[in-house]
C-alpha atoms as a PDB file:
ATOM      1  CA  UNK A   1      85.542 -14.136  59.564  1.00  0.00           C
ATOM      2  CA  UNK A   2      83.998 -10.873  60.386  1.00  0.00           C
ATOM      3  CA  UNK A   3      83.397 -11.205  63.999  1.00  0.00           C
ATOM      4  CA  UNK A   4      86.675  -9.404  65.321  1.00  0.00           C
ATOM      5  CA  UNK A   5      86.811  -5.882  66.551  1.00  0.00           C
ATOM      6  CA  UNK A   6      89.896  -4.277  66.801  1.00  0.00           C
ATOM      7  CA  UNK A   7      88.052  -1.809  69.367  1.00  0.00           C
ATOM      8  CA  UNK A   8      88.621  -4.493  71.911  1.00  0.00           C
ATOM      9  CA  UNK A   9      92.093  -4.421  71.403  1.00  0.00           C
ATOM     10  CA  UNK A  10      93.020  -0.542  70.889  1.00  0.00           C
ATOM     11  CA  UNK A  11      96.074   0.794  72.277  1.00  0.00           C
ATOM     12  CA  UNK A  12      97.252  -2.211  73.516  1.00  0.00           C
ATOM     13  CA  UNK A  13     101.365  -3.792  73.868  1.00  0.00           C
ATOM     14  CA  UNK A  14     100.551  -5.085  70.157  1.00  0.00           C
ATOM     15  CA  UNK A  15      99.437  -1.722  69.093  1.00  0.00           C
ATOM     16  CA  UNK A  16     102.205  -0.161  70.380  1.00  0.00           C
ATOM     17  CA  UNK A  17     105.247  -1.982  68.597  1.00  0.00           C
ATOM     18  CA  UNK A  18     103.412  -2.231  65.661  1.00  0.00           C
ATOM     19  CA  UNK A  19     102.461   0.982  65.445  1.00  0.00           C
ATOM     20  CA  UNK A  20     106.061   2.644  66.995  1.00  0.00           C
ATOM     21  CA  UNK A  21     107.558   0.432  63.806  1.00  0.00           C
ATOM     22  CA  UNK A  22     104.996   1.812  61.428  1.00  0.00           C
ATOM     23  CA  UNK A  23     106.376   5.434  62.449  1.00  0.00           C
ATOM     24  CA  UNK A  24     109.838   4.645  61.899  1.00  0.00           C
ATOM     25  CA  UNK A  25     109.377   2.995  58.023  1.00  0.00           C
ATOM     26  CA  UNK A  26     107.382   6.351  57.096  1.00  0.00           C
ATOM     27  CA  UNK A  27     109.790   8.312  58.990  1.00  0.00           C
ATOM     28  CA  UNK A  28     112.370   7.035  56.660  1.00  0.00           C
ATOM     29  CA  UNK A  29     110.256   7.119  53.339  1.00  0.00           C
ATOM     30  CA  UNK A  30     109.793  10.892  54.206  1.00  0.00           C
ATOM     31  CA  UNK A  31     113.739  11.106  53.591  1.00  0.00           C
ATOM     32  CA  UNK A  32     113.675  11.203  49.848  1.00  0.00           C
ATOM     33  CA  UNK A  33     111.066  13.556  47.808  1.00  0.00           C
ATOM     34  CA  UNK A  34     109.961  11.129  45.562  1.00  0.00           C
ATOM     35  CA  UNK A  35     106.292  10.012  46.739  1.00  0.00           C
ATOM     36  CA  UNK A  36     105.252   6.549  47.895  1.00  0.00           C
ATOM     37  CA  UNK A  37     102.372   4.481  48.421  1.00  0.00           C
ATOM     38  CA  UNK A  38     100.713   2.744  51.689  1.00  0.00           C
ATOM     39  CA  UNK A  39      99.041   0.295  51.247  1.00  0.00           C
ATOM     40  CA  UNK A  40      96.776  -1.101  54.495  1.00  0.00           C
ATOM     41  CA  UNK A  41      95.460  -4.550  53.859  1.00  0.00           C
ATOM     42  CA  UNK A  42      93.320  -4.599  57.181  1.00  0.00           C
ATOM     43  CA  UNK A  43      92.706  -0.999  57.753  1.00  0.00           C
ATOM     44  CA  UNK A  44      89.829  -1.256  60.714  1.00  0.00           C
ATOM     45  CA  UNK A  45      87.988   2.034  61.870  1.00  0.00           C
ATOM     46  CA  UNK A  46      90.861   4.288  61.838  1.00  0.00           C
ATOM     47  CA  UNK A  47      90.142   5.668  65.447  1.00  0.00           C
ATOM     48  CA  UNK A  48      89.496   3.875  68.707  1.00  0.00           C
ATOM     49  CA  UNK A  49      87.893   5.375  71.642  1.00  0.00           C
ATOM     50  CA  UNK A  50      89.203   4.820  75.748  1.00  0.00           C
ATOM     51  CA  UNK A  51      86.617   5.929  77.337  1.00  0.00           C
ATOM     52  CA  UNK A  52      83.205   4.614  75.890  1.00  0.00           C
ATOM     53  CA  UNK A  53      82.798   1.304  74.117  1.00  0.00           C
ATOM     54  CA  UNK A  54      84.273  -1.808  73.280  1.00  0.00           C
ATOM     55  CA  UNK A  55      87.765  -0.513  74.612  1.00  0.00           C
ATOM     56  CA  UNK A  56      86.682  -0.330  78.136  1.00  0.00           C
ATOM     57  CA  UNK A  57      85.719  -4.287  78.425  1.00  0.00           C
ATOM     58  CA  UNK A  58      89.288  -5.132  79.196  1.00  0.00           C
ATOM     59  CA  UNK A  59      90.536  -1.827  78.782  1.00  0.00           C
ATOM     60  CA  UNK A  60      94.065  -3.250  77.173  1.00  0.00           C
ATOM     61  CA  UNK A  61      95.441  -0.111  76.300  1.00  0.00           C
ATOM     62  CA  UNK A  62      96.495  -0.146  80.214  1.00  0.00           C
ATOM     63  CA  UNK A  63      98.742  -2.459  79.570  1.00  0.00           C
ATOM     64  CA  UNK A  64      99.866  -0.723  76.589  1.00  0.00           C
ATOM     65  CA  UNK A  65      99.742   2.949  75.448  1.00  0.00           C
ATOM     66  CA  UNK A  66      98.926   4.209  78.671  1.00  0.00           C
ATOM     67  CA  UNK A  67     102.668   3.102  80.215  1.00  0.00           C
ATOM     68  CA  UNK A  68     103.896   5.124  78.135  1.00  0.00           C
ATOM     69  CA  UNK A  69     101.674   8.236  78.186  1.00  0.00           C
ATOM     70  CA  UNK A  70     103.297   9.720  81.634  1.00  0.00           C
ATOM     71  CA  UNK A  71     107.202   8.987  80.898  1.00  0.00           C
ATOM     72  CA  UNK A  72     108.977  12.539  79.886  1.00  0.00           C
ATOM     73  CA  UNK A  73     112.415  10.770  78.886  1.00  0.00           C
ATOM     74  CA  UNK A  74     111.962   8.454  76.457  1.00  0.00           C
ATOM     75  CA  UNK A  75     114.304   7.602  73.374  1.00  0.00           C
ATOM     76  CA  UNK A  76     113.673   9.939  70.543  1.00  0.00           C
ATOM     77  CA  UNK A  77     112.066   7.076  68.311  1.00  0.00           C
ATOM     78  CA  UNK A  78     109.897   6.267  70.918  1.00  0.00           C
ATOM     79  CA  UNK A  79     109.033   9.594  71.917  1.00  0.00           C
ATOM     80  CA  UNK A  80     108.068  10.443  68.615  1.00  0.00           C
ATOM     81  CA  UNK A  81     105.746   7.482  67.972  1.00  0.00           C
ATOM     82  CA  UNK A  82     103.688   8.791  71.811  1.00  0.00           C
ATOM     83  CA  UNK A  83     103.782  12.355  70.471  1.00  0.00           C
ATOM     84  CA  UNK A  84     101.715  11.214  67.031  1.00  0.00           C
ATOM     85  CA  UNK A  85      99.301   9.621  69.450  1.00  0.00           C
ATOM     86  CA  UNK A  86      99.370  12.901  71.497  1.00  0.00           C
ATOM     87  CA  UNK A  87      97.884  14.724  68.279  1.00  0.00           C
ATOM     88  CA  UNK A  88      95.131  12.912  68.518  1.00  0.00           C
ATOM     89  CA  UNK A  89      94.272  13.738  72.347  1.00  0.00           C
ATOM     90  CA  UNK A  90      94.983  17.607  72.378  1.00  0.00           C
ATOM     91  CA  UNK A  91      93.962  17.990  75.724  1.00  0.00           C
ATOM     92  CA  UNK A  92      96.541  16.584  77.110  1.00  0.00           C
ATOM     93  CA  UNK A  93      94.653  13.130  78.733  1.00  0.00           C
ATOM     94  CA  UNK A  94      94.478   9.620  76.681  1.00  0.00           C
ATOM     95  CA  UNK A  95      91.103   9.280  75.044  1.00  0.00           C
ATOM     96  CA  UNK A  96      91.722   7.666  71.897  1.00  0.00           C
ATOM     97  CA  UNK A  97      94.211   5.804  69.912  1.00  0.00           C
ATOM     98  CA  UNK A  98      94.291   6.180  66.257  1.00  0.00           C
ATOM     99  CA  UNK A  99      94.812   3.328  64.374  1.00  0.00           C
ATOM    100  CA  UNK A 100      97.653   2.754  61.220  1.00  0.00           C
ATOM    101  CA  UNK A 101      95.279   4.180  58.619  1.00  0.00           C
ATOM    102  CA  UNK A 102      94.956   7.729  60.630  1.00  0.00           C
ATOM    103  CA  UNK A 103      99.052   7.400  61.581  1.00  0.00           C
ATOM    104  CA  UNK A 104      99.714   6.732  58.264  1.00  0.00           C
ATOM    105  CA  UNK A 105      97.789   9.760  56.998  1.00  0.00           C
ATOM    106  CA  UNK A 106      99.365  11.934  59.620  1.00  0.00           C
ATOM    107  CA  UNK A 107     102.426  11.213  58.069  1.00  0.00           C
ATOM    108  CA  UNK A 108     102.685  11.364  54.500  1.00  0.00           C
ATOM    109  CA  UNK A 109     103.166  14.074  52.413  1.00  0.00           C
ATOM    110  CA  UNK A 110     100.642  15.515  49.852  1.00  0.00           C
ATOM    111  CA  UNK A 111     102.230  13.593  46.944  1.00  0.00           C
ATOM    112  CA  UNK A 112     102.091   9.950  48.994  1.00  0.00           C
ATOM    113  CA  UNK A 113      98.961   8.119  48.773  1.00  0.00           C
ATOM    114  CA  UNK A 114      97.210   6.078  51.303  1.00  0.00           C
ATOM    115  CA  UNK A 115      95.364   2.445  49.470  1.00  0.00           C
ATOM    116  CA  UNK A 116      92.958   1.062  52.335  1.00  0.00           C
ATOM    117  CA  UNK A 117      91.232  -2.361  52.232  1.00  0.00           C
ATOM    118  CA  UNK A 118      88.725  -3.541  55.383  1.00  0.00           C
ATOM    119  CA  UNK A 119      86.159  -5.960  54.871  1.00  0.00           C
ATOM    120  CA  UNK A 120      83.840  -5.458  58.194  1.00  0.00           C
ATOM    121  CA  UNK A 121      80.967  -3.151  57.237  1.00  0.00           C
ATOM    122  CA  UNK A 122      81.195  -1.164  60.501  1.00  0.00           C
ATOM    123  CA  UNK A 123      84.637  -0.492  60.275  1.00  0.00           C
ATOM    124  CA  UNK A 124      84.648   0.456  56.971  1.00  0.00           C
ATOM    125  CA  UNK A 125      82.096   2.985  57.448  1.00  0.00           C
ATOM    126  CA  UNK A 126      83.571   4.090  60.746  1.00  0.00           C
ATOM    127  CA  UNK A 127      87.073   4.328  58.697  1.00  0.00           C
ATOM    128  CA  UNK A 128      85.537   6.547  56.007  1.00  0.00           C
ATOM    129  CA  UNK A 129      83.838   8.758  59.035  1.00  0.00           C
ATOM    130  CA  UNK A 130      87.226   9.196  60.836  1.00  0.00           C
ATOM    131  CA  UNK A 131      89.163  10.272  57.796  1.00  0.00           C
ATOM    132  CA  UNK A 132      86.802  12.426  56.219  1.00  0.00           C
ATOM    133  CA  UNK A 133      86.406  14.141  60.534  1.00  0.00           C
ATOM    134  CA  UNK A 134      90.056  14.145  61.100  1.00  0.00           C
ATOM    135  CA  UNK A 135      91.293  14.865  57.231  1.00  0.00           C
ATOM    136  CA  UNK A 136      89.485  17.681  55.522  1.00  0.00           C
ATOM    137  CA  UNK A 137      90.233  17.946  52.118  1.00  0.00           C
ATOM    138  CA  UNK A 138      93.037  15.277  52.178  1.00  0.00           C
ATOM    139  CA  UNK A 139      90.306  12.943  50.465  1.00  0.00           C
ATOM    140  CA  UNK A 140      92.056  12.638  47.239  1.00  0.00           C
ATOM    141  CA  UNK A 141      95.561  11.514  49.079  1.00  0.00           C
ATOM    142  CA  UNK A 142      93.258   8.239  50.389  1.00  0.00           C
ATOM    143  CA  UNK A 143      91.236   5.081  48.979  1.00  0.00           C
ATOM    144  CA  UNK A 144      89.092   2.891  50.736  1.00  0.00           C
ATOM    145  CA  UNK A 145      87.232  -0.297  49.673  1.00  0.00           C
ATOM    146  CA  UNK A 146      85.179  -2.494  51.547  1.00  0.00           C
ATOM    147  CA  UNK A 147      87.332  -5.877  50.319  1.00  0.00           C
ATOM    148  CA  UNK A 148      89.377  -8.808  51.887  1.00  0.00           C
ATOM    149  CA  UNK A 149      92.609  -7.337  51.516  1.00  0.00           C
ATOM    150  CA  UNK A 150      94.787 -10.875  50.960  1.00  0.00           C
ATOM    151  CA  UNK A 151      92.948 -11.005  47.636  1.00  0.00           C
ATOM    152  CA  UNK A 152      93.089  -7.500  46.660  1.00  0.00           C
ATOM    153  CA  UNK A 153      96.944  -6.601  47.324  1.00  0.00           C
ATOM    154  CA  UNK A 154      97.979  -7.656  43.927  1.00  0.00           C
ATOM    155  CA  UNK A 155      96.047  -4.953  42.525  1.00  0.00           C
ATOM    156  CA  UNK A 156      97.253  -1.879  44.009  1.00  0.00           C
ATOM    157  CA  UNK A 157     101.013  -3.318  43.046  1.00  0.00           C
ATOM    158  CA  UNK A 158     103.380  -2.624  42.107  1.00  0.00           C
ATOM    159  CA  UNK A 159     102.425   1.295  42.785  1.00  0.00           C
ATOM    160  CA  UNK A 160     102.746   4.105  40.112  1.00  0.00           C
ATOM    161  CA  UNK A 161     105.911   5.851  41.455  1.00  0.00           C
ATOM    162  CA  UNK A 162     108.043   2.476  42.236  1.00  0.00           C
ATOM    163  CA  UNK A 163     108.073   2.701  46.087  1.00  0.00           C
ATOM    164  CA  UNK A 164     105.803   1.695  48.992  1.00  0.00           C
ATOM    165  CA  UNK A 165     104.810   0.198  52.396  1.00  0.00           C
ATOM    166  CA  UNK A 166     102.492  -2.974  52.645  1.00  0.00           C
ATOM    167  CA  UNK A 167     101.479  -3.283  56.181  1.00  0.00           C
ATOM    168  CA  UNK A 168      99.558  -6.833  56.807  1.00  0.00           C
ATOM    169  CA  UNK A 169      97.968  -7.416  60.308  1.00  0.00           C
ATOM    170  CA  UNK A 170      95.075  -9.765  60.110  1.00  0.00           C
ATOM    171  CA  UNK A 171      93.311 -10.730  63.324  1.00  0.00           C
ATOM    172  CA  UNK A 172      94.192 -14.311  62.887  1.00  0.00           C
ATOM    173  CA  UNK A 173      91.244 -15.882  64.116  1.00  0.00           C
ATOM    174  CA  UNK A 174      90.810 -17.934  61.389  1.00  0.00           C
ATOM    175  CA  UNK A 175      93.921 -20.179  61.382  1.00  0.00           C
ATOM    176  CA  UNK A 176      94.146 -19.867  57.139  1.00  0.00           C
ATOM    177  CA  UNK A 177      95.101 -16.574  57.584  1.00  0.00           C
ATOM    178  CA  UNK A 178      98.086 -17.665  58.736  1.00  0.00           C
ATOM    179  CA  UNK A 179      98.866 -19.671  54.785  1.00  0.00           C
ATOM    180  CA  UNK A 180      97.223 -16.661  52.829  1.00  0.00           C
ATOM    181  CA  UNK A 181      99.388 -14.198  54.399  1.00  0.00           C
ATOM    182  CA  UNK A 182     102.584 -15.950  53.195  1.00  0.00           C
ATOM    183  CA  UNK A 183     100.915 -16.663  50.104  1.00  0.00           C
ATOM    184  CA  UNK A 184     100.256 -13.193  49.601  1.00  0.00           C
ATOM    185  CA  UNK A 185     103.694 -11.592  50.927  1.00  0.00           C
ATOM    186  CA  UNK A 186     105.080 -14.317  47.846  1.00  0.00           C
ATOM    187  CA  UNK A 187     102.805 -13.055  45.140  1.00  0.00           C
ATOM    188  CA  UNK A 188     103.551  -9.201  46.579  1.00  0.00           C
ATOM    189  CA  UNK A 189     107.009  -9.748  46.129  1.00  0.00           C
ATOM    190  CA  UNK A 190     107.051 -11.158  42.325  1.00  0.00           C
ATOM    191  CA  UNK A 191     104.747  -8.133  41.525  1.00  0.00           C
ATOM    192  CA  UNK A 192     106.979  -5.429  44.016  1.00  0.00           C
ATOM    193  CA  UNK A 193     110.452  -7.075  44.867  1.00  0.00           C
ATOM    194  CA  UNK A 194     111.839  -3.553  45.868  1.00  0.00           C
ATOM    195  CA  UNK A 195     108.669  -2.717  48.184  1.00  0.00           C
ATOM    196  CA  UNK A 196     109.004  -2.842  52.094  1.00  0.00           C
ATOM    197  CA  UNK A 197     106.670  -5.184  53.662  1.00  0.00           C
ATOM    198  CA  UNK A 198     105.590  -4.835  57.485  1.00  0.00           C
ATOM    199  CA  UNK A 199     103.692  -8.169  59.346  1.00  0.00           C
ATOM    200  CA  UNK A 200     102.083  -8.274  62.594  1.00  0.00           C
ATOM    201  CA  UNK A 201     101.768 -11.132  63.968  1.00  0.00           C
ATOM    202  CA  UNK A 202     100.657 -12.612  67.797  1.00  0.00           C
ATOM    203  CA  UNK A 203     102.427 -14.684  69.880  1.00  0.00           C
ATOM    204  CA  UNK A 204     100.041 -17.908  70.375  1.00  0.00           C
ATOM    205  CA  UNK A 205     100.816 -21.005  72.066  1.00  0.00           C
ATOM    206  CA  UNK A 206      99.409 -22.266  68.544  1.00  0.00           C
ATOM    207  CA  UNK A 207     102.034 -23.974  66.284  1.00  0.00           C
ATOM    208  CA  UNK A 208     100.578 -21.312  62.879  1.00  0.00           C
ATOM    209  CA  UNK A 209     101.699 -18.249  64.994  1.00  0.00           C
ATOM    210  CA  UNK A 210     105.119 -19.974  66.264  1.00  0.00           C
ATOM    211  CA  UNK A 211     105.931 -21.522  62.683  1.00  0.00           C
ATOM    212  CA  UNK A 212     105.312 -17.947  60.758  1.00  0.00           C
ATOM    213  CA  UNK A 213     108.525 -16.185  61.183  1.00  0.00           C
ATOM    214  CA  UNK A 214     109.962 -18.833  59.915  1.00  0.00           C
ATOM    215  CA  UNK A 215     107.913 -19.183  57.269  1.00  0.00           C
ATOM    216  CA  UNK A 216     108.326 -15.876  55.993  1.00  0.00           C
ATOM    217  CA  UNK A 217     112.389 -16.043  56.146  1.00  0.00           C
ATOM    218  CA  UNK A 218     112.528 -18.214  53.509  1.00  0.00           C
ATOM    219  CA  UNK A 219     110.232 -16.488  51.241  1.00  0.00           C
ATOM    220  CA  UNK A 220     112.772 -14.760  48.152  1.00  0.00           C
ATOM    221  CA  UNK A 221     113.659 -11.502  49.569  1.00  0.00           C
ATOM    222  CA  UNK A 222     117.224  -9.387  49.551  1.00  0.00           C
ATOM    223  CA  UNK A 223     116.567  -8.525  53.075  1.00  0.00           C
ATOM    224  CA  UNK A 224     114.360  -8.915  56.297  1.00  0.00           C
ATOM    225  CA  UNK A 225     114.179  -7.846  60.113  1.00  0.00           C
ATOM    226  CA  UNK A 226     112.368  -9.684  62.610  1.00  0.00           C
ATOM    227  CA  UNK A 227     111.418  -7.877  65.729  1.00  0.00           C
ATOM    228  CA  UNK A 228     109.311  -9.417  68.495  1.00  0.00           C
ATOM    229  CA  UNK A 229     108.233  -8.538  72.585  1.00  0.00           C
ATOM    230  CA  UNK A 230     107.450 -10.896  74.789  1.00  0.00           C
ATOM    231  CA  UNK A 231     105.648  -9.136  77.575  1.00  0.00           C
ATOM    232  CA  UNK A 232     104.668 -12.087  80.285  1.00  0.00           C
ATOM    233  CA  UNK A 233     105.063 -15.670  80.347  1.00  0.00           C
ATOM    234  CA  UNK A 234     102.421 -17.968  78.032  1.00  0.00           C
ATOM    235  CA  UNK A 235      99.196 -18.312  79.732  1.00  0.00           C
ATOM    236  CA  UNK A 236      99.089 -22.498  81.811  1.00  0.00           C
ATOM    237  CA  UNK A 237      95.752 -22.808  79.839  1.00  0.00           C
ATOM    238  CA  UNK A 238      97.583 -22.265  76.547  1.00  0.00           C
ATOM    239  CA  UNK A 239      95.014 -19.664  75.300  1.00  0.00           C
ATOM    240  CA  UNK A 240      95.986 -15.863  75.395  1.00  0.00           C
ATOM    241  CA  UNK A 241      98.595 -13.706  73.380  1.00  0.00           C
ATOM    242  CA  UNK A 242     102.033 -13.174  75.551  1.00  0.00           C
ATOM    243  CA  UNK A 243     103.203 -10.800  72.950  1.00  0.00           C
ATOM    244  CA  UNK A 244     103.949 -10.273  69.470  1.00  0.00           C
ATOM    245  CA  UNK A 245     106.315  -8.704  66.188  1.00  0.00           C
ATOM    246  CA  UNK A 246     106.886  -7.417  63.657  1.00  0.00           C
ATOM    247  CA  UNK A 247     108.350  -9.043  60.321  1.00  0.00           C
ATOM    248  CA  UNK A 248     110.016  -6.652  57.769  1.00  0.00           C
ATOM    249  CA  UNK A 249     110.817  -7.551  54.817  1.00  0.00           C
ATOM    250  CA  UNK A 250     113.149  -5.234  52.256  1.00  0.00           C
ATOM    251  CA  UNK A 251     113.428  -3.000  55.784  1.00  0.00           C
ATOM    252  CA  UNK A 252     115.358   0.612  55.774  1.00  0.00           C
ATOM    253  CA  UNK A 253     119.143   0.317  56.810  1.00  0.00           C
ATOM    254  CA  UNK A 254     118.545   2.498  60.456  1.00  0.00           C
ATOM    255  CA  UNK A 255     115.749   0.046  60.961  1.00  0.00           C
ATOM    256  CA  UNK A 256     117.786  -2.421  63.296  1.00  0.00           C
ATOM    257  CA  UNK A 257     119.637   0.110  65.250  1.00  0.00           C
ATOM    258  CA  UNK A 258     116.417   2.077  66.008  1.00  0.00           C
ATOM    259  CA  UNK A 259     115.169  -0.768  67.689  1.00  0.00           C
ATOM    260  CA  UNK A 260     118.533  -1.870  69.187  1.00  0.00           C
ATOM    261  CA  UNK A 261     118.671   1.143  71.089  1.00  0.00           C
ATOM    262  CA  UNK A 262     114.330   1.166  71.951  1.00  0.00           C
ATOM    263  CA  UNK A 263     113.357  -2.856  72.796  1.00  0.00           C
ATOM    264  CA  UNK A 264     115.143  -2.897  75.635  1.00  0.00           C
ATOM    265  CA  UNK A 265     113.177   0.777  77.074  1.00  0.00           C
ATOM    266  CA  UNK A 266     110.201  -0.648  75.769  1.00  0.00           C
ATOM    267  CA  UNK A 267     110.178  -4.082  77.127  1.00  0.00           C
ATOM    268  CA  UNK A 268     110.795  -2.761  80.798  1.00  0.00           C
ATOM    269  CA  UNK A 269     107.752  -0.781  80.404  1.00  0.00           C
ATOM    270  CA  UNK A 270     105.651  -3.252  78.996  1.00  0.00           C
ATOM    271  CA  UNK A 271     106.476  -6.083  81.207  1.00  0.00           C
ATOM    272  CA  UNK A 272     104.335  -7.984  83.250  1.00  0.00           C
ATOM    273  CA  UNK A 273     106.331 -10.311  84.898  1.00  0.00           C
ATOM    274  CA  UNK A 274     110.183 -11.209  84.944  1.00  0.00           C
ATOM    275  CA  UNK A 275     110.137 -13.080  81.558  1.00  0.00           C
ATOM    276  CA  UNK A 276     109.308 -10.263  79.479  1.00  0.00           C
ATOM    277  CA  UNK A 277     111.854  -9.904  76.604  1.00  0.00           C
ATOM    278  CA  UNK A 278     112.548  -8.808  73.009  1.00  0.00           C
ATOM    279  CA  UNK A 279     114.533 -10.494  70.313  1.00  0.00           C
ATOM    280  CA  UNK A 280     115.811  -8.905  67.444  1.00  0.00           C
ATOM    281  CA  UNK A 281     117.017 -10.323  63.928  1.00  0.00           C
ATOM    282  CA  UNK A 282     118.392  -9.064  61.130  1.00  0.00           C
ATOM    283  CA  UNK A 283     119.189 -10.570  57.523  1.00  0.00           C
ATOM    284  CA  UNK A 284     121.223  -8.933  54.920  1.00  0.00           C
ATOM    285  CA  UNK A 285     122.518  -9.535  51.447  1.00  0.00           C
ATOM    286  CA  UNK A 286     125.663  -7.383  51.621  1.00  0.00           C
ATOM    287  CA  UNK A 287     128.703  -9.576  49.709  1.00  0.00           C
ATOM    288  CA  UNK A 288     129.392  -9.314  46.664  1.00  0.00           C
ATOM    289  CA  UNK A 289     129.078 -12.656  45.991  1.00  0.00           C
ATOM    290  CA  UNK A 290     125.493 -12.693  47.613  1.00  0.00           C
ATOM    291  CA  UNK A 291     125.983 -14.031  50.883  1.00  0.00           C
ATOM    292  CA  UNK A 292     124.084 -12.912  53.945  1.00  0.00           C
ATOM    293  CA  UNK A 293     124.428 -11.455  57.561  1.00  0.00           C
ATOM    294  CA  UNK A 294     122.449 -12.184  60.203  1.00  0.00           C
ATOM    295  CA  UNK A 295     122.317 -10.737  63.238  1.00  0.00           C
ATOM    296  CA  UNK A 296     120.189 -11.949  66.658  1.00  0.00           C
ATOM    297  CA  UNK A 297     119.946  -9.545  70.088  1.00  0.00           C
ATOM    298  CA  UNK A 298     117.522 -11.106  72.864  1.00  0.00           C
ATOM    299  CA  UNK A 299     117.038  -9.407  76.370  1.00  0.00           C
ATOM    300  CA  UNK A 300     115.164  -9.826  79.453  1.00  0.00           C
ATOM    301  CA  UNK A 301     113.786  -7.409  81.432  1.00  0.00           C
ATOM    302  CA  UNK A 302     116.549  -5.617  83.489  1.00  0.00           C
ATOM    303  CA  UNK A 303     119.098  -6.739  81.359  1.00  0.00           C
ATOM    304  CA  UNK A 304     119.175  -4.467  78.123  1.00  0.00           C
END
């Protein structure tokens, strides 16, 4: 379906842990010299404007980026995920939000290289504008490629140098989405079992959206996290997303404490009502004889 615009949606609570998780993984791929890939399977326009346009309908990012814009003692991790946003409003007031394709650029190094794939022809376009405005010369570092990224994953993996990120965040208004994306984290994995894999997903009322964590802990991997925040209680008409996560599959060891010691900061300012919360999971294959450890952390607002 190529009716949905991210614009809409800019900035907001499910930009915000996605993208504060994004920052982390690259943080930790920046730790070792060899280079990486990212690969973006729904890339969108790259940059979102606040002021004009689409974002100013419901003007989300309210609810989201803009919580956190003000605060001057925030954990590191999260502090660092506001400040990359901060580069891209150097005057010092929120006017746009950059999207994972310009974060992820921001990042990486001049060795790592950046594998887009969007299939709306405005936001392809609008992708190629931003990164060519906000990137001079970095054009080599970057591909883009007006495609339906499910199908064209497989052939950007497994990457040259042997690592890389895969982040998957479809808009899910077409419920198949839903079966292709665990179809396609599967087929990822038998072509990059040592790659990291990061899935957004909404919190629906809708049993696809409840049933995909689940889904995706069963699929063959050594390791996953599952992070998720709940920021008000499900809507009495059933429609409406109450919050969302993040699934992580292969994720870096510092992963879970990062977010043990930042969910609880970031659900109090993202809450809008008393049943905001965040859980927290964690699988590991640590024994020697290949058994696992799981972990599980849940709090409610006010009680971190």
């Amino acid at each position: 379906m190529l009716s949905y615009r991210h614009a809409f949606h800019a900035g907001n609570h499910a930009d915000v842990i996605k993208h504060f998780v994004l920052v982390q993984l690259l943080r930790h791929f920046n730790l070792k010299e060899k280079p990486y890939w990212v690969t973006d399977t729904h890339a969108g326009a790259g940059l979102y404007p606040l002021e004009t346009g689409y974002a100013t309908r419901n003007a989300e990012f309210a609810q989201g980026i803009a919580r956190l814009w003000e605060h001057t003692a925030l954990p590191p991790a999260l502090a660092d995920y506001v400040d990359q946003i901060r580069a891209f409003n150097p005057d010092g007031t929120l006017r746009r939000y950059p999207g994972s394709p310009a974060l992820a650029l921001s990042l990486m190094r001049p060795d790592d290289r950046l594998r887009l794939f969007e299939l709306h022809s405005t936001d392809i376009r609008l992708l190629d504008q931003t990164l060519a405005g906000h990137f001079p010369g970095r054009q080599k570092h970057y591909a883009l490629r007006q495609a339906d990224g499910f199908a064209e994953l497989k052939s950007v993996l497994p990457p040259p140098p042997r690592r890389g990120l895969v982040l998957i965040d479809p808009a899910y208004e077409d419920k198949n989405d839903y079966r292709r994306l665990v179809s396609t984290v599967k087929v990822g994995l038998e072509r990059f079992a040592t790659g990291t894999f990061a899935i957004w997903y909404p919190q629906l009322q809708r049993g696809d959206a409840r049933q995909l964590p689940e889904k995706l802990k069963r699929l063959p991997a050594p390791s996953w996290l599952h992070a998720s925040l709940t920021v008000q209680s499900p809507g009495a008409d059933g429609f409406g997303m109450h919050g969302s996560g993040m699934f992580i599959i292969n994720p870096p060891w510092t992963l879970a404490q990062t977010l043990r010691d930042t969910l609880p900061h970031l659900t109090r300012l993202l809450a809008r009502d008393d049943t905001a919360h965040f859980t927290l999971e964690h699988e590991e294959d640590r024994s020697p004889a290949g058994g696992t450890i799981q972990v599980r952390v849940q709090s409610h607002k006010g009680e971190p």
